[in-house]
Protein backbone atom coordinates (compact mmCIF):
# COMPACT_ATOMS: atom_id res chain seq x y z
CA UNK A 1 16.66 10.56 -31.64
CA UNK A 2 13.65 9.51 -29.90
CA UNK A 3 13.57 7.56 -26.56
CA UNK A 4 12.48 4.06 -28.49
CA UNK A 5 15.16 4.40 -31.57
CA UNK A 6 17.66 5.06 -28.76
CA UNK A 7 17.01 1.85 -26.86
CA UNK A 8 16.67 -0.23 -30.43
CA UNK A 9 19.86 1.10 -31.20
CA UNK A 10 21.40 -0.19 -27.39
CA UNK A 11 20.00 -3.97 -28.05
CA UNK A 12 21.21 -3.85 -31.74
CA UNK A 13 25.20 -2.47 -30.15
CA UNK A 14 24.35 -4.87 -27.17
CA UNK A 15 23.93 -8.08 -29.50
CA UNK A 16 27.39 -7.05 -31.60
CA UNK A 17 29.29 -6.13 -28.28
CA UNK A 18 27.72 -8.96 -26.05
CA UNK A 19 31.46 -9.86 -25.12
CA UNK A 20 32.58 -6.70 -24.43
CA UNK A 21 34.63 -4.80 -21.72
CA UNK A 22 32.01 -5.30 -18.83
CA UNK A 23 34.07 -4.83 -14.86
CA UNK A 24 36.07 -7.89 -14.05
CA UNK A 25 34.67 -7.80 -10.31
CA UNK A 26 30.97 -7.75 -11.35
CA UNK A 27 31.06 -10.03 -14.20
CA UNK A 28 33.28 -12.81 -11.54
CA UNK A 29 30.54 -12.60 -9.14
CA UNK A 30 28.12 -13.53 -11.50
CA UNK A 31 28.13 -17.27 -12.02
CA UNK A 32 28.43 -19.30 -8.96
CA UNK A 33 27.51 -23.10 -7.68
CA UNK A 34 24.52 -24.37 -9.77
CA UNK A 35 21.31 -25.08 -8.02
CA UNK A 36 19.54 -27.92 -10.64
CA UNK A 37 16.24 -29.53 -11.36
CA UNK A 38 17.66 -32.55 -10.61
CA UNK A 39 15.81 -34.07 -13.40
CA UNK A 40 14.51 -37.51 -12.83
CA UNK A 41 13.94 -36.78 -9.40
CA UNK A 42 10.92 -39.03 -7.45
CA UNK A 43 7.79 -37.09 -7.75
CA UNK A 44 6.70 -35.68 -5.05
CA UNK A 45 3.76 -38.59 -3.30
CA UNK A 46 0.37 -37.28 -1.57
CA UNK A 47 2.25 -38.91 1.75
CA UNK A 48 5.53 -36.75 1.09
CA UNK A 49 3.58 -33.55 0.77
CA UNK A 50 1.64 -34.67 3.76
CA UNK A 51 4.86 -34.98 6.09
CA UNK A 52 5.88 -32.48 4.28
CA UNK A 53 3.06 -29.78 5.60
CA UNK A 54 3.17 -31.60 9.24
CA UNK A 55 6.97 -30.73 9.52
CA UNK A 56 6.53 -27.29 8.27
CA UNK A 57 3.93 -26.69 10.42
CA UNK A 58 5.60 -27.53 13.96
CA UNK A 59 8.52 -25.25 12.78
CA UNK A 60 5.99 -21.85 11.74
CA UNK A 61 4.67 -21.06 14.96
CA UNK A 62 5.89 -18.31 16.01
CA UNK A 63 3.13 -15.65 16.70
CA UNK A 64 4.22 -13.51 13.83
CA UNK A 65 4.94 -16.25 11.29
CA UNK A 66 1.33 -17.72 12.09
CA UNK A 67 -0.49 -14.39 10.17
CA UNK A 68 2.19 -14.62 7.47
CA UNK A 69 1.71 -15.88 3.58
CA UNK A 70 3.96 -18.95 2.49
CA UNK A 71 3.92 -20.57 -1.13
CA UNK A 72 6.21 -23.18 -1.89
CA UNK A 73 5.59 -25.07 -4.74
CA UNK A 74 7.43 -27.74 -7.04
CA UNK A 75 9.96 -27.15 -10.07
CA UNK A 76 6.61 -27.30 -12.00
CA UNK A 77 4.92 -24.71 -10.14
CA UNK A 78 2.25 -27.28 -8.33
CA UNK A 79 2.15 -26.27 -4.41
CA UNK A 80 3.73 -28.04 -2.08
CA UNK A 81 2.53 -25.32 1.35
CA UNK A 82 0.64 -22.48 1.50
CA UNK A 83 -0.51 -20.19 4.29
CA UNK A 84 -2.54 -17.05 2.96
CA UNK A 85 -0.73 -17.30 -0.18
CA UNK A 86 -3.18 -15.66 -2.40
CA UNK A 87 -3.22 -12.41 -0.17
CA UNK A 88 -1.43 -9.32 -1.52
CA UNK A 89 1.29 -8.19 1.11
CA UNK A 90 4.06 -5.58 0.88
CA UNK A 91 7.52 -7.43 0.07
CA UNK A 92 9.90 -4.99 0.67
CA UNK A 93 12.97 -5.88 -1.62
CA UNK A 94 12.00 -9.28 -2.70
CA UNK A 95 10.01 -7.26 -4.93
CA UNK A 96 13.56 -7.27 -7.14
CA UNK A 97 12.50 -10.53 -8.29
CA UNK A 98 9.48 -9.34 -10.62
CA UNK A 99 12.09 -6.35 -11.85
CA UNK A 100 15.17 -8.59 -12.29
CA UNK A 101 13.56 -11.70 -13.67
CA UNK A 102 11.52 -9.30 -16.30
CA UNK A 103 14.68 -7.43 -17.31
CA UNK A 104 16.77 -11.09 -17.98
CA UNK A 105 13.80 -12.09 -19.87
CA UNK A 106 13.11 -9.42 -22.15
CA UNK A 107 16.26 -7.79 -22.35
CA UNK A 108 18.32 -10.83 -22.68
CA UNK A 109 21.30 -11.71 -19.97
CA UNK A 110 23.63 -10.44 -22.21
CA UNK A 111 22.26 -6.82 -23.11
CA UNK A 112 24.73 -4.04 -21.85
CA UNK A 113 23.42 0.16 -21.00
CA UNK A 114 25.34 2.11 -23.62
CA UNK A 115 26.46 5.66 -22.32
CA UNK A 116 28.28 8.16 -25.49
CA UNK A 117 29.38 11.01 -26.27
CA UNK A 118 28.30 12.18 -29.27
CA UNK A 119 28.57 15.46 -31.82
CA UNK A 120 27.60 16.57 -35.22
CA UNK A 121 31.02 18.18 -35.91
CA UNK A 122 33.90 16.12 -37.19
CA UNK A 123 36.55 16.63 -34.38
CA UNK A 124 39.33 16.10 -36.63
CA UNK A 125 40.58 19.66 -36.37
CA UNK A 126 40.43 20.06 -32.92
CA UNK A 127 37.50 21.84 -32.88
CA UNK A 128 33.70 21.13 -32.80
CA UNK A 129 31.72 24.01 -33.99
CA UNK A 130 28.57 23.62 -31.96
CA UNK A 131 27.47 20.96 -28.81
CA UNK A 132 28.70 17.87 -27.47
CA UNK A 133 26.21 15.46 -26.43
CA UNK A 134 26.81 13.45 -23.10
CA UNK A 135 23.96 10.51 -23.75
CA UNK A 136 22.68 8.54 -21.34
CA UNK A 137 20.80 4.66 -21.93
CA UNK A 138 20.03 3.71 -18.39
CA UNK A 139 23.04 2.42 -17.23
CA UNK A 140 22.33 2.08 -13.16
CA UNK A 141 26.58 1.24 -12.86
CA UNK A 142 27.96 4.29 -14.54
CA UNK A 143 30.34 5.59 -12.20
CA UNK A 144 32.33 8.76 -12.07
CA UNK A 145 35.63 6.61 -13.14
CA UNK A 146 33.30 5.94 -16.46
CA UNK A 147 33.06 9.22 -17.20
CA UNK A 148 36.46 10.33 -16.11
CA UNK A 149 37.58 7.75 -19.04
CA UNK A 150 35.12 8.90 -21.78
CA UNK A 151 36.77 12.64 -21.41
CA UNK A 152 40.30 11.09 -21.65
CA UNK A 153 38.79 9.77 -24.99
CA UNK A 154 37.78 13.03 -26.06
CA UNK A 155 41.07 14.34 -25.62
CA UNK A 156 42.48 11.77 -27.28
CA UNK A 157 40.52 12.05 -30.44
CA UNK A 158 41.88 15.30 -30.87
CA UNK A 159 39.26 17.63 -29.23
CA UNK A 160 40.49 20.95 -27.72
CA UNK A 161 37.71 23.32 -27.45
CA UNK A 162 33.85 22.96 -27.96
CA UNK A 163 32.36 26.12 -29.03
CA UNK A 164 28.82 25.02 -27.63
CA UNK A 165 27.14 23.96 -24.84
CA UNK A 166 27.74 20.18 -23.17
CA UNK A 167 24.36 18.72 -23.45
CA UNK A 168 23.20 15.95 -21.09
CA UNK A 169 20.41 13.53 -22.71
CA UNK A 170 18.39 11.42 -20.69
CA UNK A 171 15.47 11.31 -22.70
CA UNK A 172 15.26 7.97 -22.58
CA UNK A 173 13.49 8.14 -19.04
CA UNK A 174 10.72 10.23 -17.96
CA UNK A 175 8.76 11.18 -14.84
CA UNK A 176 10.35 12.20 -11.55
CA UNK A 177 13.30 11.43 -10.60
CA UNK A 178 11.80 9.94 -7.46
CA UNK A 179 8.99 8.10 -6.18
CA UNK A 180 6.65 9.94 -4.49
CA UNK A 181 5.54 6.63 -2.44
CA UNK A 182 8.67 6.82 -0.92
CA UNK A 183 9.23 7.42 2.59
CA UNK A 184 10.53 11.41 2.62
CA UNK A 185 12.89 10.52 5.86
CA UNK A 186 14.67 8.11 3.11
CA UNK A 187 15.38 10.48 0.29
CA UNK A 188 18.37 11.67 2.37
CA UNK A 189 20.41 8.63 2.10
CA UNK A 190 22.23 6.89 -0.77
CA UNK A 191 19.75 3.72 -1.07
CA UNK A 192 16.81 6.39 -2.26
CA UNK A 193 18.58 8.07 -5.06
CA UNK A 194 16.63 8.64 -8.03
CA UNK A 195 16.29 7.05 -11.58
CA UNK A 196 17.57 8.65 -14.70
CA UNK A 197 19.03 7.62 -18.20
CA UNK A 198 21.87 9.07 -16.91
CA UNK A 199 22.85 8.35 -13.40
CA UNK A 200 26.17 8.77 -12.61
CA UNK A 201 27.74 6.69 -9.12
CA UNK A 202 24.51 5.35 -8.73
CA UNK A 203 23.07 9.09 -8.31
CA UNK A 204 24.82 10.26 -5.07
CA UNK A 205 28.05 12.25 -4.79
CA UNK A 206 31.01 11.31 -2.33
CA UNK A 207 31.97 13.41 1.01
CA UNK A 208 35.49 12.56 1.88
CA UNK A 209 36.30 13.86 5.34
CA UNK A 210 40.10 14.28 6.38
CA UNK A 211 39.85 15.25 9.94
CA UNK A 212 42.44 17.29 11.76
CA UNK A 213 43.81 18.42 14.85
CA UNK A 214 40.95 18.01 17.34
CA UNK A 215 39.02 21.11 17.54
CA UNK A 216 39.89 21.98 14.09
CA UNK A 217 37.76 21.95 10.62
CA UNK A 218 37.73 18.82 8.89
CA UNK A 219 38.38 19.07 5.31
CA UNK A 220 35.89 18.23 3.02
CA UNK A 221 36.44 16.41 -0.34
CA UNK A 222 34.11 16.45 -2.78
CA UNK A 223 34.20 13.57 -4.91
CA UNK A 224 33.99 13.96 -8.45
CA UNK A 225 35.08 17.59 -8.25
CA UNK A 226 32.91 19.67 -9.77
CA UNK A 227 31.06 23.35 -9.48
CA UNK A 228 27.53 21.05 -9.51
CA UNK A 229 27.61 21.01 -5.67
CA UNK A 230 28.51 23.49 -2.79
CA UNK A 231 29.04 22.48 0.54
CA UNK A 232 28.61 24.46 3.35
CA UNK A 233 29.41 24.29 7.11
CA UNK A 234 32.24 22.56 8.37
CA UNK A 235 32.65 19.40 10.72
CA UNK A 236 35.09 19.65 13.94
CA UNK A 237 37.82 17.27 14.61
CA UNK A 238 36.74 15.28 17.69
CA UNK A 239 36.79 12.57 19.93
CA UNK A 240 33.51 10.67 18.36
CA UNK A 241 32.09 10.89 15.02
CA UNK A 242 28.44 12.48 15.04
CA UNK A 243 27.54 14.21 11.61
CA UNK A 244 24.81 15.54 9.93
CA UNK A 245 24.62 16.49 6.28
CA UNK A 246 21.37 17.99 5.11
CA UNK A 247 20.39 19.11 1.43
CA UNK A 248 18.75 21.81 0.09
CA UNK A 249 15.38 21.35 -1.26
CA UNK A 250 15.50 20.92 -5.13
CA UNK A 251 19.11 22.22 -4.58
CA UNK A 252 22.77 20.03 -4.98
CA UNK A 253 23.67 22.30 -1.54
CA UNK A 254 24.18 20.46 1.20
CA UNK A 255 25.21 21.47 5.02
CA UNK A 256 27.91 20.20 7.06
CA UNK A 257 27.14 20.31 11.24
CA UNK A 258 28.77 18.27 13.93
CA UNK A 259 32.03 16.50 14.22
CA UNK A 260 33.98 13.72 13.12
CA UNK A 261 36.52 11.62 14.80
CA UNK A 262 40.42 12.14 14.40
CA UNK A 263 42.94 9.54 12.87
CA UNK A 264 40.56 8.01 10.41
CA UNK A 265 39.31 9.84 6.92
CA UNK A 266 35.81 8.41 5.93
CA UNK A 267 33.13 9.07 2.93
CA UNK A 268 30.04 9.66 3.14
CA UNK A 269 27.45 9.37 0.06
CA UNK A 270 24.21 11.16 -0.57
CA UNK A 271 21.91 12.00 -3.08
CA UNK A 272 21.81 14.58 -5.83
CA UNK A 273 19.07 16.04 -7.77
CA UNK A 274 18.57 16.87 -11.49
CA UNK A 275 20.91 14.30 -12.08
CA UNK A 276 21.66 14.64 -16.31
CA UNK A 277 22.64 18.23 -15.31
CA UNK A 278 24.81 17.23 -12.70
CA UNK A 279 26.26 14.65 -15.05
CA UNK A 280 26.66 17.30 -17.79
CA UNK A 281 28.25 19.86 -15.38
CA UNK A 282 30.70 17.10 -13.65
CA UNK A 283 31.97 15.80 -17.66
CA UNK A 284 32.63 19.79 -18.25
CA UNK A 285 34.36 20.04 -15.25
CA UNK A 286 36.33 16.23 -15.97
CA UNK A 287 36.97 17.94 -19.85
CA UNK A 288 38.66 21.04 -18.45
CA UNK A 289 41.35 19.53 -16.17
CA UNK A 290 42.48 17.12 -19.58
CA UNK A 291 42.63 20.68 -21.72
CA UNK A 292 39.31 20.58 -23.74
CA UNK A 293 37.26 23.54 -23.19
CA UNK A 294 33.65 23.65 -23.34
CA UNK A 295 33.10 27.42 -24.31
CA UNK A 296 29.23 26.88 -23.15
CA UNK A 297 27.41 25.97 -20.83
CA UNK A 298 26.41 22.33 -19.34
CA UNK A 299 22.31 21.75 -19.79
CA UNK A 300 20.02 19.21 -20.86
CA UNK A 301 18.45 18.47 -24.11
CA UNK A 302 17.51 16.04 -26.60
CA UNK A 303 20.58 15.02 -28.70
CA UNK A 304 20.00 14.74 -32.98
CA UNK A 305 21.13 11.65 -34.48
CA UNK A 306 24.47 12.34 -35.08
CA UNK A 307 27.59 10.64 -36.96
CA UNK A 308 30.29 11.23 -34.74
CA UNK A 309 30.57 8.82 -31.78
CA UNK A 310 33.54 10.30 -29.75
CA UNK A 311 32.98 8.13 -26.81
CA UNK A 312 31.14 4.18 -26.19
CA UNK A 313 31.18 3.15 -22.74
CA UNK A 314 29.06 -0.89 -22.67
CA UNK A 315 27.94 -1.32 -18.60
CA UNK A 316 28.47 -5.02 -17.11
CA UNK A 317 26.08 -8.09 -18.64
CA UNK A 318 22.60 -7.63 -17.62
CA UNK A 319 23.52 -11.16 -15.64
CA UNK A 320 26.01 -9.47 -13.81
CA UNK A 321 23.92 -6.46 -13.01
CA UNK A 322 21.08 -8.53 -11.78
CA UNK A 323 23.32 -10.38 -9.75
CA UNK A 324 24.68 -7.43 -8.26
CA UNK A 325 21.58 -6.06 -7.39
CA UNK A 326 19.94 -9.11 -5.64
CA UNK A 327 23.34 -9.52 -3.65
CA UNK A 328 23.42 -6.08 -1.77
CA UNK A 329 20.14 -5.13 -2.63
CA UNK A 330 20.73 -2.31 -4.41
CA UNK A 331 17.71 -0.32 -4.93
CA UNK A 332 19.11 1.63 -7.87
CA UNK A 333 19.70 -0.73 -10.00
CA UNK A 334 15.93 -2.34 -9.74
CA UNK A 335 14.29 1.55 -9.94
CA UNK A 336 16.97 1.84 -13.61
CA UNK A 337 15.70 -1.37 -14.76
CA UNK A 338 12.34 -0.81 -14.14
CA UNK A 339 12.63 2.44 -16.22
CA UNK A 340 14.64 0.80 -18.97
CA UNK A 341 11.75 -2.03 -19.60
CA UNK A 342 9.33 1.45 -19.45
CA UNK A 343 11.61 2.70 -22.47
CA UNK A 344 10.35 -0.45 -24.54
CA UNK A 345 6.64 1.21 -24.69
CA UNK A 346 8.23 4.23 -26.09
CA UNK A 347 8.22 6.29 -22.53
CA UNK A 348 10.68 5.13 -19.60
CA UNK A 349 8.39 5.31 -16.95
CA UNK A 350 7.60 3.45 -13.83
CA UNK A 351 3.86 2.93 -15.37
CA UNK A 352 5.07 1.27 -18.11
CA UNK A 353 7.45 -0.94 -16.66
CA UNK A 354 4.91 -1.93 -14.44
CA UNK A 355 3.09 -2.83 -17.55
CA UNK A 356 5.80 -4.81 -19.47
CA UNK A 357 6.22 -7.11 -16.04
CA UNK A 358 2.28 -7.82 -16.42
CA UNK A 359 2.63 -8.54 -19.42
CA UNK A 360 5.33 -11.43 -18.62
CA UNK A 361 3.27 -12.75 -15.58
CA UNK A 362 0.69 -13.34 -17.46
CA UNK A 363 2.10 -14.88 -20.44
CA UNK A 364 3.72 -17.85 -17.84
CA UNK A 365 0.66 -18.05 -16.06
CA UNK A 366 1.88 -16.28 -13.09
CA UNK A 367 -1.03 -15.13 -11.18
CA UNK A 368 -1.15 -11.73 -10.06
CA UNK A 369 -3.56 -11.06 -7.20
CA UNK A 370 -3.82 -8.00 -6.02
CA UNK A 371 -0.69 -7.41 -7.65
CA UNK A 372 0.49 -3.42 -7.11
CA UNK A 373 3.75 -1.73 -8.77
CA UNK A 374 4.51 1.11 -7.51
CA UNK A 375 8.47 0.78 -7.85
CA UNK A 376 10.98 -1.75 -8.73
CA UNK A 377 12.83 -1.59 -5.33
CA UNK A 378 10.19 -2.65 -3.16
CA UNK A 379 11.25 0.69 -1.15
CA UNK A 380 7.62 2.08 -1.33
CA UNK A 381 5.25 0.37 1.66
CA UNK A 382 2.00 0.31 -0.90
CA UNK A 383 3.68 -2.26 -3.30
CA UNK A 384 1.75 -5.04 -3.33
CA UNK A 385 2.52 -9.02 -4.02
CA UNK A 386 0.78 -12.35 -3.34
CA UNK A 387 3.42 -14.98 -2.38
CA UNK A 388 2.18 -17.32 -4.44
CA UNK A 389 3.08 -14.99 -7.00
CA UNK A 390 6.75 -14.70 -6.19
CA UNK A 391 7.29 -18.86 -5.80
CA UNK A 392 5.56 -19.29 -9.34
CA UNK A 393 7.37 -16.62 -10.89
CA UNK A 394 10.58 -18.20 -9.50
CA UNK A 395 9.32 -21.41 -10.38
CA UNK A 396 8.55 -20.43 -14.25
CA UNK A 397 11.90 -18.22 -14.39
CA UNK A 398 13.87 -21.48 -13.57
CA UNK A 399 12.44 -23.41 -16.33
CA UNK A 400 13.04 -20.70 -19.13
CA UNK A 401 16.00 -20.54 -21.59
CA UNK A 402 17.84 -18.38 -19.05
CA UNK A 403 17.17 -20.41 -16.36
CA UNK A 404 20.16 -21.09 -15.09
CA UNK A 405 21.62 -17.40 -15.23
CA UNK A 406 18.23 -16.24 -12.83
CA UNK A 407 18.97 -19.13 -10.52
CA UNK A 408 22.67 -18.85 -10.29
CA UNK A 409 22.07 -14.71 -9.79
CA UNK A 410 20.41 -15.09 -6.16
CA UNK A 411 22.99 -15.04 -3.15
CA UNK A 412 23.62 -18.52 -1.31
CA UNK A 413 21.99 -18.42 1.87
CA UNK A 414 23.96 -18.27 4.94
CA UNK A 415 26.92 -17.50 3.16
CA UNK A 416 26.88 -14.05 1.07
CA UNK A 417 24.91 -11.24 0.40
CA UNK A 418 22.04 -9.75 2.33
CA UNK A 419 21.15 -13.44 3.70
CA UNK A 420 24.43 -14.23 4.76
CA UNK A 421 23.72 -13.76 8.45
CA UNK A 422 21.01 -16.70 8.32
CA UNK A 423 21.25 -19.68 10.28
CA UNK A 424 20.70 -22.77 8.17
CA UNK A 425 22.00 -26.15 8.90
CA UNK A 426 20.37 -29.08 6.84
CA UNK A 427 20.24 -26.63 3.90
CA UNK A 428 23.24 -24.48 4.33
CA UNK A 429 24.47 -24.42 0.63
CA UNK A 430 21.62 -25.35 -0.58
CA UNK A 431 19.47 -22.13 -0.79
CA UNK A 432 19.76 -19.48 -3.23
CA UNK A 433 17.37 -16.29 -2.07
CA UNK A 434 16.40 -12.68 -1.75
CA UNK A 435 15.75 -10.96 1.55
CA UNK A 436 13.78 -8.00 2.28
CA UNK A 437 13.06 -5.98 4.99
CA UNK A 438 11.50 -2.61 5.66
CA UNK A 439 9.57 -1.53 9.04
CA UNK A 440 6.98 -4.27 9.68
CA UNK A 441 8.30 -6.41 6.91
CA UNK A 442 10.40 -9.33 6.85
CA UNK A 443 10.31 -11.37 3.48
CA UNK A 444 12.53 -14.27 1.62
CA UNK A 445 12.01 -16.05 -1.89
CA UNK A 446 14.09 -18.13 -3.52
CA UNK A 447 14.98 -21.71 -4.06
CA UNK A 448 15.69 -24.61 -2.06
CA UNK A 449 18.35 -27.83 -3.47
CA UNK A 450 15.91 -30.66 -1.57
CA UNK A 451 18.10 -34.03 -1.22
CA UNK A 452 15.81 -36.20 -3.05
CA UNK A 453 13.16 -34.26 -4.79
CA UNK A 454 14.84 -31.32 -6.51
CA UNK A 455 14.76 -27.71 -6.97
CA UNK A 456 11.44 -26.29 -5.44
CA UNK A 457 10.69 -22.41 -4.84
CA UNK A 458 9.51 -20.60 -1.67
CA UNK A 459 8.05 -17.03 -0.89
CA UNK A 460 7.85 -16.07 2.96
CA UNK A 461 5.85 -12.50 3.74
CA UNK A 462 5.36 -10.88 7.51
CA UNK A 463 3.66 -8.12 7.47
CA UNK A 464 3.67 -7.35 11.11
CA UNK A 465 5.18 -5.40 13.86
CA UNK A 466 6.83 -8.18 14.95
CA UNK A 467 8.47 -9.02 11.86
CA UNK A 468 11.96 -8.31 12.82
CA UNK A 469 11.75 -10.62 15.58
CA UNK A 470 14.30 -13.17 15.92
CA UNK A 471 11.37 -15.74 16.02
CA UNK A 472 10.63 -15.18 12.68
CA UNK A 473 13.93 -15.35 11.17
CA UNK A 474 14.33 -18.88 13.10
CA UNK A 475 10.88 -19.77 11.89
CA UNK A 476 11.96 -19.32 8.20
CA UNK A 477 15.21 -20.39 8.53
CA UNK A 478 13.97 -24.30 10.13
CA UNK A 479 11.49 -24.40 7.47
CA UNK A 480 14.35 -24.08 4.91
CA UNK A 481 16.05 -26.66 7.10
CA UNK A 482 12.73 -29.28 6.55
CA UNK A 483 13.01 -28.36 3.10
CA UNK A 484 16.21 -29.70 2.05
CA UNK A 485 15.60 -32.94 4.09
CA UNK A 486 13.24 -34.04 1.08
């Protein structure tokens, strides 16, 4: 089945099971304190947007904050501040607001990631004559746990032994697993794993260390077990923890050096590569230990369109997801969903992703100077966003039929999430936004609860050496403060 029937075929199961078994703690996180129009609100006067501008201006002067680009503008989009607004700057992760926003639009808030297993043999006999299929639709939550589940549900449909191969599909993406604008010291850590249709614990594998005696090995767990990776080396049990765990190039091989302290076990998570394989060989392994043998080989291929569907597994609401990710900032999720609006022009690509969120700006009027998608993350330095692009885009996502659900997804400032270090006072509770921050960057956009005028939406972007500075932070965060006064 092609990449584009597949993903037809999700959003047709997706509208049937649109109340389906989703993860109670991601779905309760998902709707939270509404942040409202206020409808009937006083307009905003020329006089208010003048003391408006004066205010905002005596609380933006720190050095770094004075070469940054501001938007804010009204519920309707009309600006209320700007500051080099029209220039395209990186955004670091507030880029997640193009990718999440796009995703809730097209895909509905609703839509689920549908991961199978499939085959062409009737199981009933214990016995499939030929391959099982492990397919994968994009889901960025799948976790091992998932999987562990859909081989209990082979077993219990009556499957013993498979006389094929198990073969992993993730057709439904294409291109590298990872962006080659990303920053190569990254790719060793958990927040740069890479993008496939089937991504399984968000594509990293778990290093459970159970330390010793001191001055003995540690023992290494490797969780899910499976003959997909080798470890080798071997921590000490010390005094201090100081670890390093490398990976073979192109290779699921990774090396152990240095020490860990004793009396506490900890995990460590890092990325794998050729990650539908690894899938594949981690199910075979998960199949064995419940009795069902795969007589073959795992591998990857392109399943047929088959009538047996041993195995549905729906991911969390798209809501939910998107809440998720703007939380923590999960960088997964946005680089899956970026891929899985690709998949709608037939090819589940970065490139045309990048052209499906266009395609939305531009029907809202959004305008897009200098505009430059490289990822969905906003992990690569060379994306590229005006902030008056992010504020209308916020703006025109608030006044849509899933308003509410794209509002009520951003973390409260000051209170949870990435932003809940900030120090508000005057609009503590009254600021939903997304952070982001990568060297030389410090950026927010959200929304702002004003006391008399409404909901209005922001977009802050340093791009400076001094962005991290703790004058910038207090900059942003006394603007927010002037905000909610109106």
């Amino acid at each position: 089945m092609s990449a584009t029937k597949r993903l037809a075929a999700a959003l047709a199961l997706a509208a049937v099971a649109a109340c389906g078994h989703g993860r109670a703690p991601l779905e309760r996180g998902a709707v939270t304190t509404p942040l409202a129009a206020a409808p009937g609100a006083p307009a905003w006067t020329a006089s208010d947007v003048q003391a408006l501008r004066r205010q905002l201006a005596a609380v933006l002067g720190a050095s770094a904050l004075a070469t940054s680009g501001i938007a804010i503008v009204d519920a309707d989009g009309r600006p209320l501040f700007e500051r080099r607004d029209l220039a395209p700057m990186t955004p670091a992760s507030t880029f997640k607001l193009l990718v999440g926003t796009t995703a809730l639009d097209v895909l509905g808030p609703a839509h689920r990631f549908v991961t199978t297993f499939e085959s062409d043999e009737d199981p009933s006999d214990g016995r499939i004559d030929g391959d099982l299929y492990l397919v994968g639709g994009g889901d960025p939550t799948l976790t091992s746990d998932d999987l562990r589940g859909g081989a209990g549900a082979v077993k219990r449909d009556g499957v013993r032994i498979v006389t094929g191969n198990l073969v992993a599909d993730a057709t439904m993406f294409s291109g590298p697993e990872v962006n080659k604008a990303w920053d190569p010291d990254d790719l060793q850590y958990g927040y740069a794993a890479g993008t496939s249709a089937l991504s399984l614990d968000q594509g990293t594998v778990e290093f459970h260390l159970v330390p010793e005696s001191v001055g003995a090995p540690a023992r290494v767990d490797v969780r899910p077990r499976s003959d997909a990776v080798q470890v080798a080396g071997s921590p000490i049990t010390g005094y201090a923890t100081l670890l390093s765990i490398t990976r073979d190039a192109e290779r699921n091989r990774f090396v152990f050096d240095g020490r860990i302290a004793a009396g506490a076990e900890q995990s460590f998570w890092r990325p794998v590569t050729e990650m539908p394989l690894y899938a594949a060989e981690v199910a075979r392994s998960m199949l064995a230990r419940r009795g069902v043998i795969v007589e073959g080989a795992a591998r990857t291929g392109v399943a047929p369109v088959v009538p047996h569907v041993l195995w549905r597994h729906d991911s969390p609401s798209l809501a939910a997801i998107v809440h998720q990710m703007w939380l923590e900032s999960n960088n997964h999720f946005a680089e899956q969903l970026l891929r899985a609006l690709g998949a709608l022009r037939g090819a589940g690509t970065e490139a045309n992703g990048a052209v499906v969120e266009r395609a939305e700006l531009k029907r809202d009027g959004v305008p897009e100077n200098g505009l430059r998608v490289v990822d969905g993350s906003g992990l690569a330095p060379t994306d590229r966003v005006a902030p008056l692009t992010l504020a209308t885009l916020l703006a025109r996502a608030a006044l849509g039929p899933d308003g509410s659900v794209v509002v009520n997804a951003l973390p409260r400032v000051g209170i949870e999430g990435t932003v809940r270090y900030r120090q508000l006072t005057d609009a503590l509770g009254r600021v939903r936004a997304k952070s982001g921050h990568i060297e030389d960057v410090n950026s927010l956009a959200g929304y702002v609860q004003t006391r008399r005028h409404g909901r209005i939406a922001f977009a802050f972007i340093v791009n400076d050496r001094r962005a991290d500075d703790g004058p910038v932070d207090d900059g942003i965060d006394k603007a927010l403060d002037v905000l909610a006064r109106f």
